[in-house]
Protein backbone atom coordinates (compact mmCIF):
# COMPACT_ATOMS: atom_id res chain seq x y z
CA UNK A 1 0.00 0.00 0.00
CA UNK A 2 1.24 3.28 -0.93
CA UNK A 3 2.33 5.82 1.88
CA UNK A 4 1.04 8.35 -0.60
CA UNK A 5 -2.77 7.12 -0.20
CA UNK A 6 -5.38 8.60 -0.95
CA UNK A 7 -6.47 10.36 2.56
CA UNK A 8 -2.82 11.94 2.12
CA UNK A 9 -3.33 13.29 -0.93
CA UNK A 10 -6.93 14.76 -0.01
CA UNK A 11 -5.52 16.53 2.65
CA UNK A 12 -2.52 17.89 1.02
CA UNK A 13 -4.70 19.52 -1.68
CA UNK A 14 -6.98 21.42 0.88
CA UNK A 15 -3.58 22.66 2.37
CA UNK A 16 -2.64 25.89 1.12
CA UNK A 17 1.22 25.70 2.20
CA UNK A 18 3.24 23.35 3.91
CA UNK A 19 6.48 23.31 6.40
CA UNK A 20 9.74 21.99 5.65
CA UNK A 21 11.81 20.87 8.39
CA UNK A 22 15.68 20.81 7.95
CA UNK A 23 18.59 20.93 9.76
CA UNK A 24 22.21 21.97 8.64
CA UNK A 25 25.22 19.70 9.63
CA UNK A 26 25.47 21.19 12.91
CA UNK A 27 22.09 19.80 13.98
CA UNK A 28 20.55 23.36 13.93
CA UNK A 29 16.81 23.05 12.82
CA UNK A 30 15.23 25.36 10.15
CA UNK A 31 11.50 25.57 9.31
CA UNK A 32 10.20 27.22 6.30
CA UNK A 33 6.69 27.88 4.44
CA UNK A 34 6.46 26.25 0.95
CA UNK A 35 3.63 27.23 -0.63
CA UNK A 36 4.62 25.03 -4.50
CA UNK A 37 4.52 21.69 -3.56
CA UNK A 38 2.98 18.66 -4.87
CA UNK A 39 2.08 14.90 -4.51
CA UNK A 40 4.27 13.37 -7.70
CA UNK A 41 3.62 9.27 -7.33
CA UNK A 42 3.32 7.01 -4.48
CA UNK A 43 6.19 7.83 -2.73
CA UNK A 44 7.45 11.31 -3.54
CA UNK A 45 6.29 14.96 -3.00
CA UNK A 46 8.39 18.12 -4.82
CA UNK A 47 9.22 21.59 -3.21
CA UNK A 48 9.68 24.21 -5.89
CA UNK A 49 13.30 26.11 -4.74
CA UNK A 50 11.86 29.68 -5.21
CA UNK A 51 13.47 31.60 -2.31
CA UNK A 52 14.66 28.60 -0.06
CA UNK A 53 19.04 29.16 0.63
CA UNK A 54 18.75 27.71 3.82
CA UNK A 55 16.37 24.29 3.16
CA UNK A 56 18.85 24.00 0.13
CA UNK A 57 21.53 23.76 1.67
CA UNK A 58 21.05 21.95 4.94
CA UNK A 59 19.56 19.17 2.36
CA UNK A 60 22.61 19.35 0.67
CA UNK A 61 24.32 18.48 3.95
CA UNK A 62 22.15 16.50 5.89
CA UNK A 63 18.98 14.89 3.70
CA UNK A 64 16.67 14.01 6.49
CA UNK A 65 13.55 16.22 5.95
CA UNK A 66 10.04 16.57 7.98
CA UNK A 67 7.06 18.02 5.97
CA UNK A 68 3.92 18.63 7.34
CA UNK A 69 0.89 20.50 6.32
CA UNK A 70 -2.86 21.11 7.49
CA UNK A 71 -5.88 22.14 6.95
CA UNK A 72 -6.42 25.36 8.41
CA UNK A 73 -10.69 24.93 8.80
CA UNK A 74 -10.79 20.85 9.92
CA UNK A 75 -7.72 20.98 11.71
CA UNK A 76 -6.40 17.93 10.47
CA UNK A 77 -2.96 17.00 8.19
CA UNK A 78 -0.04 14.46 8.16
CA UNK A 79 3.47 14.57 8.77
CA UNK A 80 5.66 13.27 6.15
CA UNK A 81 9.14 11.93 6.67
CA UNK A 82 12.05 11.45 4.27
CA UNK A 83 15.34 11.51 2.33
CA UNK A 84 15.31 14.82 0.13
CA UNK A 85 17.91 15.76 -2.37
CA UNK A 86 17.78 18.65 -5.16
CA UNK A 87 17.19 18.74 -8.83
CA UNK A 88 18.71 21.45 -10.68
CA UNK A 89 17.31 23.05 -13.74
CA UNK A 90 20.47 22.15 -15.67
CA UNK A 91 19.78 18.31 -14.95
CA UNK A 92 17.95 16.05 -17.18
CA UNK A 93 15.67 14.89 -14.28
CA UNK A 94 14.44 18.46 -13.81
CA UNK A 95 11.63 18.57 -16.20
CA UNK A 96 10.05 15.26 -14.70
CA UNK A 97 10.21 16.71 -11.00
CA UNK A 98 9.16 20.09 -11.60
CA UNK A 99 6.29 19.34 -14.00
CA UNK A 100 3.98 19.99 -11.50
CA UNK A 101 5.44 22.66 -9.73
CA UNK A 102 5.89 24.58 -12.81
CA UNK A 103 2.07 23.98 -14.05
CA UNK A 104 1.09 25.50 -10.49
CA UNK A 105 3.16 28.50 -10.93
CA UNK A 106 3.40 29.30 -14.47
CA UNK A 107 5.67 32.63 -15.22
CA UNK A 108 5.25 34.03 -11.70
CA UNK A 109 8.20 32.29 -10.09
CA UNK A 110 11.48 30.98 -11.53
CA UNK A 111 12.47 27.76 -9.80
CA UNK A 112 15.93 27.52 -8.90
CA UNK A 113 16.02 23.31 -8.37
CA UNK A 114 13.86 21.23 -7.06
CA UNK A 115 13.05 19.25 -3.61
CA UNK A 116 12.85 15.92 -4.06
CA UNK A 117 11.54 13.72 -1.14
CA UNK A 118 11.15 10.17 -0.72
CA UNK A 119 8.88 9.89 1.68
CA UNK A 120 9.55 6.94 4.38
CA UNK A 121 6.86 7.98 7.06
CA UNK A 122 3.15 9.38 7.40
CA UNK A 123 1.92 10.23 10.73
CA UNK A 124 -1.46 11.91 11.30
CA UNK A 125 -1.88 15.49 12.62
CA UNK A 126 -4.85 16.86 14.36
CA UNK A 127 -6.01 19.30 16.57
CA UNK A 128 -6.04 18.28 20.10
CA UNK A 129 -10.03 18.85 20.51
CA UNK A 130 -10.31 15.73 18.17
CA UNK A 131 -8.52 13.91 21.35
CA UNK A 132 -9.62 15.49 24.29
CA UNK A 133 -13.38 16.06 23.60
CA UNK A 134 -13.98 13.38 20.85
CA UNK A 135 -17.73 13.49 21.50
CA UNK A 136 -18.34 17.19 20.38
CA UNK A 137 -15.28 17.99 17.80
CA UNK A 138 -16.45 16.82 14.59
CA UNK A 139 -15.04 18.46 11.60
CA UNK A 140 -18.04 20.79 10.61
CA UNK A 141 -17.16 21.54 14.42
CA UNK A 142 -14.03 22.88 13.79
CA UNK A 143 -14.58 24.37 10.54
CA UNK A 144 -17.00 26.76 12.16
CA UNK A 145 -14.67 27.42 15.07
CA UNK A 146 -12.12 27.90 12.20
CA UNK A 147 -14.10 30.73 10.11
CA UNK A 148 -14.90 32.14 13.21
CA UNK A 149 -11.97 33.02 14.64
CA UNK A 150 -10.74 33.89 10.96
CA UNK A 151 -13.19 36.54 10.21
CA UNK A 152 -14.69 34.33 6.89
CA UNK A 153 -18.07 33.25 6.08
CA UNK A 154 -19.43 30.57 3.24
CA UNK A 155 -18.97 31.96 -0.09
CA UNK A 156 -22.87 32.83 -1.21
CA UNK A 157 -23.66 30.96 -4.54
């Protein structure tokens, strides 16, 4: 069964950005937004290099990477673990890998390489009402709570 499953990829396309987790070869920890990023197969997800020095590097010198994104209204995500490495533009590889990116962003951004991970881990995320009062946090719970406390209402058809 693929770590990639469908659940994973749900949630990753109601997720606006996620967070990469690096660290350099120290053991110093960096976390960044990435807001291009896809789902490519069953086992890896690309992070276009737009403006990312830092997650470039420390994958350069240490590969282990965390990514993790959510959906802001049900409160709910996953964790992904992995091996990352980077795809330049100059390699042959790059037009495979950053297919999707580059369909997502067009002209707007020029992306520098490309953030491959192999993903070796999915782990759940959710909001600890799911937890601690399971018998009144449903997700059209937490959506509400969500738009609420972000000032947003349905969109009127």
């Amino acid at each position: 069964m693929s770590l990639l499953n469908p659940a994973v990829r749900e949630a990753a396309r109601r997720s606006v950005l996620c967070w990469l987790a690096t660290v350099d070869a120290d053991g110093q920890p960096n976390v960044s937004p990435k807001e291009v990023w896809a789902i490519v197969d069953d086992e890896h997800v690309v992070v276009a290099h737009i403006a990312s020095p830092l997650s470039a590097r420390n994958i350069a010198q240490q590969p282990l990477v965390c990514l993790s994104f959510v959906d802001v209204f049900v409160q709910k995500g996953f964790k992904l673990k992995g091996n990352a490495h980077a795809v330049c533009a100059d390699e042959p590889a790059f037009s495979h890998w950053a297919a999707p990116l580059l369909a997502m962003v067009g002209q707007r951004f020029v992306i520098q390489s490309v953030l491959v991970i192999r993903v070796t881990s999915v782990a759940p995320i959710v909001a600890p009402s799911y937890r601690f009062y399971p018998q009144v946090t449903t997700e059209p719970s937490q959506i509400a709570s969500a738009m609420k406390a972000y000032g947003v209402q349905h969109k009127q058809e």
